[in-house]
Protein backbone atom coordinates (compact mmCIF):
# COMPACT_ATOMS: atom_id res chain seq x y z
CA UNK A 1 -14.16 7.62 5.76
CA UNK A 2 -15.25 5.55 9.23
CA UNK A 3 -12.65 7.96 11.18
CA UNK A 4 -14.99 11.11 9.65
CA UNK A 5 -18.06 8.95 10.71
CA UNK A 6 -16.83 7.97 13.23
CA UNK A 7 -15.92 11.59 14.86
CA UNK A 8 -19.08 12.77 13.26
CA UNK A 9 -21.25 10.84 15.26
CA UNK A 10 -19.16 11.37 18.72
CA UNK A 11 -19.64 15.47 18.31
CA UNK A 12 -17.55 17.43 20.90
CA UNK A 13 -16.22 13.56 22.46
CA UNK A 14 -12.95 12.55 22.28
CA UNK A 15 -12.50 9.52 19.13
CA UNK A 16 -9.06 7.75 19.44
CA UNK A 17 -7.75 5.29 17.10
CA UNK A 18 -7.11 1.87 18.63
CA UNK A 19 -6.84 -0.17 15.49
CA UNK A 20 -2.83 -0.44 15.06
CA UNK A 21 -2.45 -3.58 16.62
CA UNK A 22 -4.49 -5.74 14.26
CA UNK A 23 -2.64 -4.61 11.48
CA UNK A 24 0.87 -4.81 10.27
CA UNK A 25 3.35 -2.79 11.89
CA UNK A 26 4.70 -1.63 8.79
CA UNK A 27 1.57 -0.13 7.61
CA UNK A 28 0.05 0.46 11.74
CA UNK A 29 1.55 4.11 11.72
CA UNK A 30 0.66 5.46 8.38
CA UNK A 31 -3.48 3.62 9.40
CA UNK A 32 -3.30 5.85 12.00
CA UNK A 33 -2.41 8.81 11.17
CA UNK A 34 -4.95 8.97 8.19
CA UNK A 35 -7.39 7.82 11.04
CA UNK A 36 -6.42 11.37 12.31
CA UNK A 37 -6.29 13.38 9.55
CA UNK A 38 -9.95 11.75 9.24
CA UNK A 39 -11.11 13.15 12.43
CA UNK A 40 -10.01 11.17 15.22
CA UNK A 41 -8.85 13.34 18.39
CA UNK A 42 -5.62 10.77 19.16
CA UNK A 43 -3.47 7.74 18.35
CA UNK A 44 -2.69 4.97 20.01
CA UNK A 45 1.07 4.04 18.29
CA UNK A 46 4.12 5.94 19.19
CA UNK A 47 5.49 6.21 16.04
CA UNK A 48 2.19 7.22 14.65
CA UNK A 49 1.63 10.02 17.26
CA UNK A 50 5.42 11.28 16.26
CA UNK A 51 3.76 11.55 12.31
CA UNK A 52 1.29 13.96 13.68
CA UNK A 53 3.36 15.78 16.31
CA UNK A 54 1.49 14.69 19.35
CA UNK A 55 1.28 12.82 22.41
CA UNK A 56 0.27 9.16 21.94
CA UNK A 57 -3.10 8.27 23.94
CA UNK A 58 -4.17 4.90 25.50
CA UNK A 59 -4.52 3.16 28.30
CA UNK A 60 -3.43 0.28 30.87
CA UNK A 61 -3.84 -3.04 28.73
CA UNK A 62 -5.33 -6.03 30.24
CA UNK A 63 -1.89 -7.58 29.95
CA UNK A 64 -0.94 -6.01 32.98
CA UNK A 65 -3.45 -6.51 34.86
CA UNK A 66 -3.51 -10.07 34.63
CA UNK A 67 0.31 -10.56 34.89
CA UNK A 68 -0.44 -8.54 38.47
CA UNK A 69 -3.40 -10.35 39.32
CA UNK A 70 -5.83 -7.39 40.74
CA UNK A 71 -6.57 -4.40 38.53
CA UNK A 72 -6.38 -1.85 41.57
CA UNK A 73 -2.80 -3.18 42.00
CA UNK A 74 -1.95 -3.14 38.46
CA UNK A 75 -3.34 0.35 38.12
CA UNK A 76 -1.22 1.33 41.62
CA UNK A 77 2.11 0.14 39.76
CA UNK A 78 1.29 2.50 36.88
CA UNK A 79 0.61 5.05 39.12
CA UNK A 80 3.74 4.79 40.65
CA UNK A 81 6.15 4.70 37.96
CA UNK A 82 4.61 6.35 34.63
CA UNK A 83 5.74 10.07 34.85
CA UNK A 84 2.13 12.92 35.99
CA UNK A 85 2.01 13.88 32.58
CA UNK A 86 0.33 10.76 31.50
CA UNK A 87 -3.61 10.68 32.17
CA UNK A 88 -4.57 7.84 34.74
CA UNK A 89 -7.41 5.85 32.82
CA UNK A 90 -7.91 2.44 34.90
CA UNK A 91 -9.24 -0.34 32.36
CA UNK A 92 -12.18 -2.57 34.72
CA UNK A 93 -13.19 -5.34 32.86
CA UNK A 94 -10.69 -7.58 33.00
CA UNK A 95 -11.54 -9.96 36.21
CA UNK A 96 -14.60 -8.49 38.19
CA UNK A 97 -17.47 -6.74 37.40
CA UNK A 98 -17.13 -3.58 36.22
CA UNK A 99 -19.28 -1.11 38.55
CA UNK A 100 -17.58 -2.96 41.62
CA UNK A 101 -14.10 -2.23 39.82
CA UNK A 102 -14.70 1.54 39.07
CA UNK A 103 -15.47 2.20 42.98
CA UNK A 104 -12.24 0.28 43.88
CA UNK A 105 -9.93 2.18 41.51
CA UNK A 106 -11.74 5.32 42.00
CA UNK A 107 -11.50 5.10 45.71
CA UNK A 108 -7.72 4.21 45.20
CA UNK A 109 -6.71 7.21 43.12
CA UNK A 110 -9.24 9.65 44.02
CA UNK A 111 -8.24 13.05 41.87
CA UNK A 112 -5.88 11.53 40.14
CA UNK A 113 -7.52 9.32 37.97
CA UNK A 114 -8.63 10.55 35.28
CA UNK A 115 -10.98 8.05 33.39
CA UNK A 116 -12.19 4.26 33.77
CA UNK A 117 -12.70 2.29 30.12
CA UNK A 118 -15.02 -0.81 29.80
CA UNK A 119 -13.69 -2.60 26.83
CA UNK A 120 -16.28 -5.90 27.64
CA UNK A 121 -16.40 -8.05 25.09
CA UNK A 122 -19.60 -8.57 23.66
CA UNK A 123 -20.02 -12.18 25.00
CA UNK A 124 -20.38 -10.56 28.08
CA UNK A 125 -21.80 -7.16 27.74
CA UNK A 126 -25.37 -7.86 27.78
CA UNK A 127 -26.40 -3.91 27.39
CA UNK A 128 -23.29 -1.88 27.67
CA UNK A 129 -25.63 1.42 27.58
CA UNK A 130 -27.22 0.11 31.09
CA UNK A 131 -23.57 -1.21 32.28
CA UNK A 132 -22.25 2.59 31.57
CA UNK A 133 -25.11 3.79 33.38
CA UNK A 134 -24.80 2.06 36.34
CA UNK A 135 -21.06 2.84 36.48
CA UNK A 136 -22.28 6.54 35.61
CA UNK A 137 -24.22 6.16 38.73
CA UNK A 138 -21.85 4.72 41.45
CA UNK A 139 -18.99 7.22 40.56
CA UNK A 140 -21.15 10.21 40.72
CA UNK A 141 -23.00 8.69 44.26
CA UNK A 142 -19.30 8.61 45.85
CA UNK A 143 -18.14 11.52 44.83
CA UNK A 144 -16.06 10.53 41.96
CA UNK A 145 -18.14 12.73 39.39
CA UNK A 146 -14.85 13.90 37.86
CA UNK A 147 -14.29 10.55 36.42
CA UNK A 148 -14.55 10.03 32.86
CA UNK A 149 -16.07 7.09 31.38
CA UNK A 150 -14.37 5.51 27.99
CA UNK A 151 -16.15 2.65 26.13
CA UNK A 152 -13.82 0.27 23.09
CA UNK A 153 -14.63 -2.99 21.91
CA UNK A 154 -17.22 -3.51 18.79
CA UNK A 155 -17.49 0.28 18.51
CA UNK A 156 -18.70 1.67 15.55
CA UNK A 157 -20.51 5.34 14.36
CA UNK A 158 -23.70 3.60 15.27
CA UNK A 159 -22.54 2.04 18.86
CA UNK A 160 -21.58 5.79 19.16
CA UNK A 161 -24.56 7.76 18.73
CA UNK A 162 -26.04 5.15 21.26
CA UNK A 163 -23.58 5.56 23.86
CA UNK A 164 -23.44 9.52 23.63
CA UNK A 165 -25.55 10.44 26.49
CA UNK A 166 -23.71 8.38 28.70
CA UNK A 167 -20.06 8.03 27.10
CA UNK A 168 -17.28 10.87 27.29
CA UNK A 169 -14.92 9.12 24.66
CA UNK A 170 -14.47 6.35 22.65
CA UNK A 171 -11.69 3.88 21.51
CA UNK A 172 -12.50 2.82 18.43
CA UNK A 173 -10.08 0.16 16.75
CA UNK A 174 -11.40 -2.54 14.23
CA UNK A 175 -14.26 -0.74 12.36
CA UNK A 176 -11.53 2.22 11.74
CA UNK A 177 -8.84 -0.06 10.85
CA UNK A 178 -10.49 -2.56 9.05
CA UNK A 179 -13.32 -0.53 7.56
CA UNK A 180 -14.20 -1.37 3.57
CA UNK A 181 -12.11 0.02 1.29
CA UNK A 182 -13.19 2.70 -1.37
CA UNK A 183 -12.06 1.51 -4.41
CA UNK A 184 -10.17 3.51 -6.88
CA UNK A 185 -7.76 2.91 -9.77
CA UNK A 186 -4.12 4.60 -11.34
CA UNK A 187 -4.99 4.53 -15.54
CA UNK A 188 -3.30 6.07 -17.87
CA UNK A 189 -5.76 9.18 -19.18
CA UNK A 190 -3.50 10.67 -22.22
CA UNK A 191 -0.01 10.04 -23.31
CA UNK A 192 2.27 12.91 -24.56
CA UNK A 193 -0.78 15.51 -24.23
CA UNK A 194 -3.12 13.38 -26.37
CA UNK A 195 -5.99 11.64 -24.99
CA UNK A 196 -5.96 8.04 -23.94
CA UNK A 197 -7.45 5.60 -21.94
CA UNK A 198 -8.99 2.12 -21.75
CA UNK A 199 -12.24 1.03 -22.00
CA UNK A 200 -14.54 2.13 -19.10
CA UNK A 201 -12.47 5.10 -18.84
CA UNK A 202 -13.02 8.76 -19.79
CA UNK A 203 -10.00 10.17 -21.12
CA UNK A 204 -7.76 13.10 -21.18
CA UNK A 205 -6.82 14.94 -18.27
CA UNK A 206 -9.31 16.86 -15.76
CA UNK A 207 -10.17 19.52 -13.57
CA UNK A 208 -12.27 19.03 -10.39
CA UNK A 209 -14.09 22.22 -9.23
CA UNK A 210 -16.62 22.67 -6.29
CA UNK A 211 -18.98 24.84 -5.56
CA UNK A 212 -17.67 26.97 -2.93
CA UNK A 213 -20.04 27.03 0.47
CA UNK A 214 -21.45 23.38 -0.78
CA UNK A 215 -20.73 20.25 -1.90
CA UNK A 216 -21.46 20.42 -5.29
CA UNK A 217 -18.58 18.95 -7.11
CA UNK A 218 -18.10 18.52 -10.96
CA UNK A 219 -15.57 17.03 -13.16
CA UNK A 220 -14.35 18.57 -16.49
CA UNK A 221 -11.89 18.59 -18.68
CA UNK A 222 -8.69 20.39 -18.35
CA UNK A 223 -8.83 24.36 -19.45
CA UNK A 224 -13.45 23.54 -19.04
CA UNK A 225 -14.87 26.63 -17.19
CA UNK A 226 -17.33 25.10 -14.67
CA UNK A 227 -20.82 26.11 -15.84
CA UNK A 228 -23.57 28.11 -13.73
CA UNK A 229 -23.22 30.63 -10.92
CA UNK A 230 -20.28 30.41 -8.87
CA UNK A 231 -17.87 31.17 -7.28
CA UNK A 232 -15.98 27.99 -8.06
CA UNK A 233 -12.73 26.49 -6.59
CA UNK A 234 -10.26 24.41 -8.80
CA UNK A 235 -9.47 20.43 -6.12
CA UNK A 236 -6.79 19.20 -7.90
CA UNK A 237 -2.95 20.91 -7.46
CA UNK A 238 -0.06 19.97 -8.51
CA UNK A 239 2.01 17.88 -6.14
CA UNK A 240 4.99 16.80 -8.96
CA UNK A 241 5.99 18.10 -12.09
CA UNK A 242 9.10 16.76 -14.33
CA UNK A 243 9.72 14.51 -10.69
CA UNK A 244 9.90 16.96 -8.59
CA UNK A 245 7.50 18.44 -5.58
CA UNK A 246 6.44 21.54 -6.67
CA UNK A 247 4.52 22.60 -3.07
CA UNK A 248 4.86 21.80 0.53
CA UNK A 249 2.40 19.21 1.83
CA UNK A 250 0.63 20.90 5.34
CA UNK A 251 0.88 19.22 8.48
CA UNK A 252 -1.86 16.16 9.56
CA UNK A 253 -3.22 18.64 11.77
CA UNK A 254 -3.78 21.07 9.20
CA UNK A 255 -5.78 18.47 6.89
CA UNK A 256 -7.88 17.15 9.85
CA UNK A 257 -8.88 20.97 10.63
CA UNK A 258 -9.91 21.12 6.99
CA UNK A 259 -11.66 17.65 6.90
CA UNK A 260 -13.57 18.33 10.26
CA UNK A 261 -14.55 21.98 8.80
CA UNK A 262 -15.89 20.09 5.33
CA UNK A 263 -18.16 17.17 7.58
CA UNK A 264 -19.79 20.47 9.52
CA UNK A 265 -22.51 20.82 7.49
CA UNK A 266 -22.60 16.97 6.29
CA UNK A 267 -25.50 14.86 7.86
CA UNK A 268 -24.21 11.28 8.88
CA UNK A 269 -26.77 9.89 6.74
CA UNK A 270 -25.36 11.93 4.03
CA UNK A 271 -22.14 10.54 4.26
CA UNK A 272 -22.72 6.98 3.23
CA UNK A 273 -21.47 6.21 -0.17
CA UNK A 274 -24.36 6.30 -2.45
CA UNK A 275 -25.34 6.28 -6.35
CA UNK A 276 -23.24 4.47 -9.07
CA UNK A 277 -19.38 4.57 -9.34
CA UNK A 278 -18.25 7.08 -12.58
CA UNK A 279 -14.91 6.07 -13.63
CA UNK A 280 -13.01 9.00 -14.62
């Protein structure tokens, strides 16, 4: 998925799903919490972060800042009344330039803040690698090393692995949230144990088995013993039978430890979709 390429290409740097807000609100919290179970490190959306039993993660939005007027003010009224617990990350690119705007909020909070994000919109960016690195620069020259820089805005896998040496997280919203779809289908495969499908479709029911330390995958039909060396383990397990849940589901967390532990030995390359589509 993009959250799995996404994550993939950031390494040990924090991902965070920012996409919620250009989608429906009905379907915002489930987007995000499969953006987490795909890799990313936090959500943005409160009901979302309750789905996965954590802390929602995000920022001061430009909204405030311009309803104040000054983004060292704005970030001073956050300061003030949003309880410790909540990481200080001043957003500078809403009304100066952003290295000038780093120095004043950094100056402002000192220890306390935690992070600065540029979300410049591309208009305006010109090379956000060199803007970063400049930023880099002036925070470290006054001290302010402890300062974390996050980049958003236009950021996909490939924005990502160009930002690393000079990034420390990413908010990453519309490629996530918007990325292509991979299509799949619900068909009918056999009706009252007797094999039966449409055209286009192989039928009777199936067993998926992979190769256990690699990604060799295989699908046969039900009661088929995988052929060649193995050891082999059996994907598919019963969620329902007769309507009824049969085994407890484990927690997001739990599936994005086993995603993140599958992509380890995954290239990027590797994990573009590739060869024909087999309709099974």
């Amino acid at each position: 998925t993009k959250a799995a390429r996404c994550k993939k290409a950031a390494g040990e740097r924090q991902v965070i799903s920012f996409g919620a807000r250009r989608m429906h609100p009905a379907l915002a919290p489930m987007i995000e919490r499969n953006a987490f179970v795909g890799g990313c490190d936090g959500v943005a959306v409160t009901k979302a972060a309750e789905l996965i039993d954590a802390d929602p993660t995000g920022t001061i939005p430009h909204a405030l800042v311009l309803m104040i007027g000054d983004t060292v003010e704005a970030l001073k009224a956050f300061h003030e009344v949003i309880e410790p617990k909540v990481r200080r990350v001043a957003l500078i690119d809403t009304l100066q330039d952003e290295k000038f705007e780093a120095i004043r909020v950094a100056e402002a909070l000192g220890e306390d803040l935690y992070a600065v994000r540029l979300d410049t919109p591309s208009s305006r960016r010109g090379d956000l690698y060199r803007i970063v690195q400049e930023v880099r620069w002036e925070l470290n020259l006054r001290g302010f090393g402890h300062v974390k820089i996050i980049t958003s805005g236009g950021i996909d896998e490939y924005e990502i692995l160009r930002l690393n040496p000079v990034v420390d997280a990413y908010g990453v919203g519309t490629s996530i949230a918007n990325a292509p779809v991979v299509s799949f289908a619900l068909d009918i495969m056999e009706i009252e144990g007797r094999p039966m499908a449409k055209r286009g479709k192989w039928s009777g029911a199936k067993e998926v088995f992979r190769r256990r330390g690699t990604l060799e995958t295989v699908v046969l039909p039900a009661g088929t013993t995988p052929p060649g060396a193995g050891p082999w383990d059996a994907l598919l397990k019963p969620l329902t039978k007769g309507g009824r849940i049969v085994r407890d589901l484990p927690p997001p967390r739990t599936i994005r430890d086993y995603v993140l532990e599958q992509l380890e030995p995954v290239s990027l390359d590797t994990l573009r979709r590739s060869a024909q589509r087999r309709d099974f």
